[in-house]
Protein backbone atom coordinates (compact mmCIF):
# COMPACT_ATOMS: atom_id res chain seq x y z
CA UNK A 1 -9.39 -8.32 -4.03
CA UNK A 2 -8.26 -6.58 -0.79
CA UNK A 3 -5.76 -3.71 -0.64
CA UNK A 4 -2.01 -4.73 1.28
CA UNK A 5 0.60 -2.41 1.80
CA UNK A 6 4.44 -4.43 2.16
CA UNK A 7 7.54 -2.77 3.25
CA UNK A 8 10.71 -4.29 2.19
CA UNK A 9 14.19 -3.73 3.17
CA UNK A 10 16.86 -4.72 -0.07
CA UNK A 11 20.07 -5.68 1.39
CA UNK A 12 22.74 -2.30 0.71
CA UNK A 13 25.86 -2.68 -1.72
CA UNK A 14 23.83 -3.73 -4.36
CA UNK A 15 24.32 -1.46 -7.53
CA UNK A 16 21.50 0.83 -8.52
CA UNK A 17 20.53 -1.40 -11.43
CA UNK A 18 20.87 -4.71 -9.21
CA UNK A 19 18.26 -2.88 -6.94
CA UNK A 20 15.89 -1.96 -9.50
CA UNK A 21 16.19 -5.30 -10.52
CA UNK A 22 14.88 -6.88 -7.82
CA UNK A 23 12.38 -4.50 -6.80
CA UNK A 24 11.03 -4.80 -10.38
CA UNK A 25 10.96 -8.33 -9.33
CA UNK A 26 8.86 -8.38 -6.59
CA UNK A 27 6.67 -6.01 -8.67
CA UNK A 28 6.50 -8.44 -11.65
CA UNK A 29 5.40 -11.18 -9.13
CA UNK A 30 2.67 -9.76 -7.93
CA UNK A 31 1.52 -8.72 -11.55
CA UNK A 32 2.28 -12.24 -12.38
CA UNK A 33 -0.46 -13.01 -10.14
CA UNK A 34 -2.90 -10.85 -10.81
CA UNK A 35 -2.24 -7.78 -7.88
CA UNK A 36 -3.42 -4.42 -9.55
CA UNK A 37 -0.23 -1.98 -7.90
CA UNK A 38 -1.67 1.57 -6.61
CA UNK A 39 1.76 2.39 -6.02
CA UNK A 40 5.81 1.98 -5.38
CA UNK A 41 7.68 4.46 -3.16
CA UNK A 42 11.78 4.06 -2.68
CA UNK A 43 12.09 5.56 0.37
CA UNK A 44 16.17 5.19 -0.35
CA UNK A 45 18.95 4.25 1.80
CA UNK A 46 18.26 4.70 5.56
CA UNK A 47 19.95 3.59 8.85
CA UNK A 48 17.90 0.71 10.21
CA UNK A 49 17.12 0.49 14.13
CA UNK A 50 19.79 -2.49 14.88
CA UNK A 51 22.21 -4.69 12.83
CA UNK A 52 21.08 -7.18 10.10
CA UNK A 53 23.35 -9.89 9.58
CA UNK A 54 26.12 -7.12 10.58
CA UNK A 55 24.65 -4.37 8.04
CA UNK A 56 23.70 -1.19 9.64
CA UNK A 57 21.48 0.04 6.26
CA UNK A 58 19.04 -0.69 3.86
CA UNK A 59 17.16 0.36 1.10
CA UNK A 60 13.63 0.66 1.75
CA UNK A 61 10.68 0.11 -0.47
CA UNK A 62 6.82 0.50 -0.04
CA UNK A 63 4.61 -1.22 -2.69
CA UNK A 64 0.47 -0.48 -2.09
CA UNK A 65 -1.25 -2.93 -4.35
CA UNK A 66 -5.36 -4.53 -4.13
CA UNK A 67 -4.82 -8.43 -4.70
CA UNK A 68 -6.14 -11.80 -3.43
CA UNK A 69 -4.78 -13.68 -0.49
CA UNK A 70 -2.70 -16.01 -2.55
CA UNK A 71 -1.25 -13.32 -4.05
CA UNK A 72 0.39 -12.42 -0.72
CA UNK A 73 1.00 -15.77 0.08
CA UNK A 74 3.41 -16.69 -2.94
CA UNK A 75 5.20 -12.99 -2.11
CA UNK A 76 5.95 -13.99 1.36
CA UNK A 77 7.37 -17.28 0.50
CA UNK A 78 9.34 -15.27 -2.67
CA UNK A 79 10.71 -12.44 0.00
CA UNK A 80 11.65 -15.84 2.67
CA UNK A 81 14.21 -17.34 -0.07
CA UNK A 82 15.39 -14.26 -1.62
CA UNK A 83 19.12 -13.27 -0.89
CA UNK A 84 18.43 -9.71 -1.51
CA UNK A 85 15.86 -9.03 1.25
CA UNK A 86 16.44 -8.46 5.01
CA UNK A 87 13.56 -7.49 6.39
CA UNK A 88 9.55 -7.71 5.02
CA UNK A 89 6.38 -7.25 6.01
CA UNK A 90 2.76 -7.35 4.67
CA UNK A 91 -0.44 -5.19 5.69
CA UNK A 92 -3.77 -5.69 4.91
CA UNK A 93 -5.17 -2.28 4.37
CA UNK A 94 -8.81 -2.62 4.19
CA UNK A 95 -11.07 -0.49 6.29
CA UNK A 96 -12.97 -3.44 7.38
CA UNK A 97 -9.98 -5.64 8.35
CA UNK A 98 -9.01 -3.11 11.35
C-alpha cells in the first residue's frame, strides 16, 4: 500500500449535515476498498483563487490515507461524477515516489 494525500473542494450551500454526508462518503469509499485513513482535516469554508461554475467558495477537505493504486483509481472516477465536488486532486506521498 502507498500513502496519497487528496484535497477536495465540496461545492458551498450545502447544509452542514449534507457536507458531512458526502465527505463521509468519500471516506466510506476508500474504506470500502481497503485504504487504511491516517487522517481527515476540514479546512472549512475558504475563498478559492477564481470562479467555479460562478461560485467564489468552497469547503475544503484533506484526507491522508496508505492504499493501493486501484483504490485511487475508483476515487477519481467517484470525485469525476459527483455533483458535490468542484475541484480534486490526488498525491502520492511516498518518500520514494519524489
Amino acid at each position: 500500500m502507498r500513502s496519497y494525500e487528496t484535497l477536495f473542494i465540496v461545492r458551498p450551500g450545502l447544509d452542514e449535515e449534507a457536507t458531512k454526508a458526502v465527505i463521509e462518503k468519500f471516506s466510506d469509499l476508500l474504506k470500502e476498498q481497503g485504504a487504511k485513513i491516517d487522517s481527515v482535516e476540514e479546512w472549512g469554508m475558504r475563498r478559492l483563487a477564481y470562479e467555479i461554475n460562478k461560485l467564489r467558495e468552497g469547503y475544503y477537505v484533506v484526507i491522508n490515507f496508505q492504499a493501493k493504486p486501484e483504490a485511487v483509481a475508483e476515487l477519481e472516477r467517484v470525485f469525476g461524477i459527483s455533483g458535490d465536488i468542484l475541484r480534486y486532486i490526488v498525491v502520492n506521498r511516498d518518500e520514494k515516489a519524489s
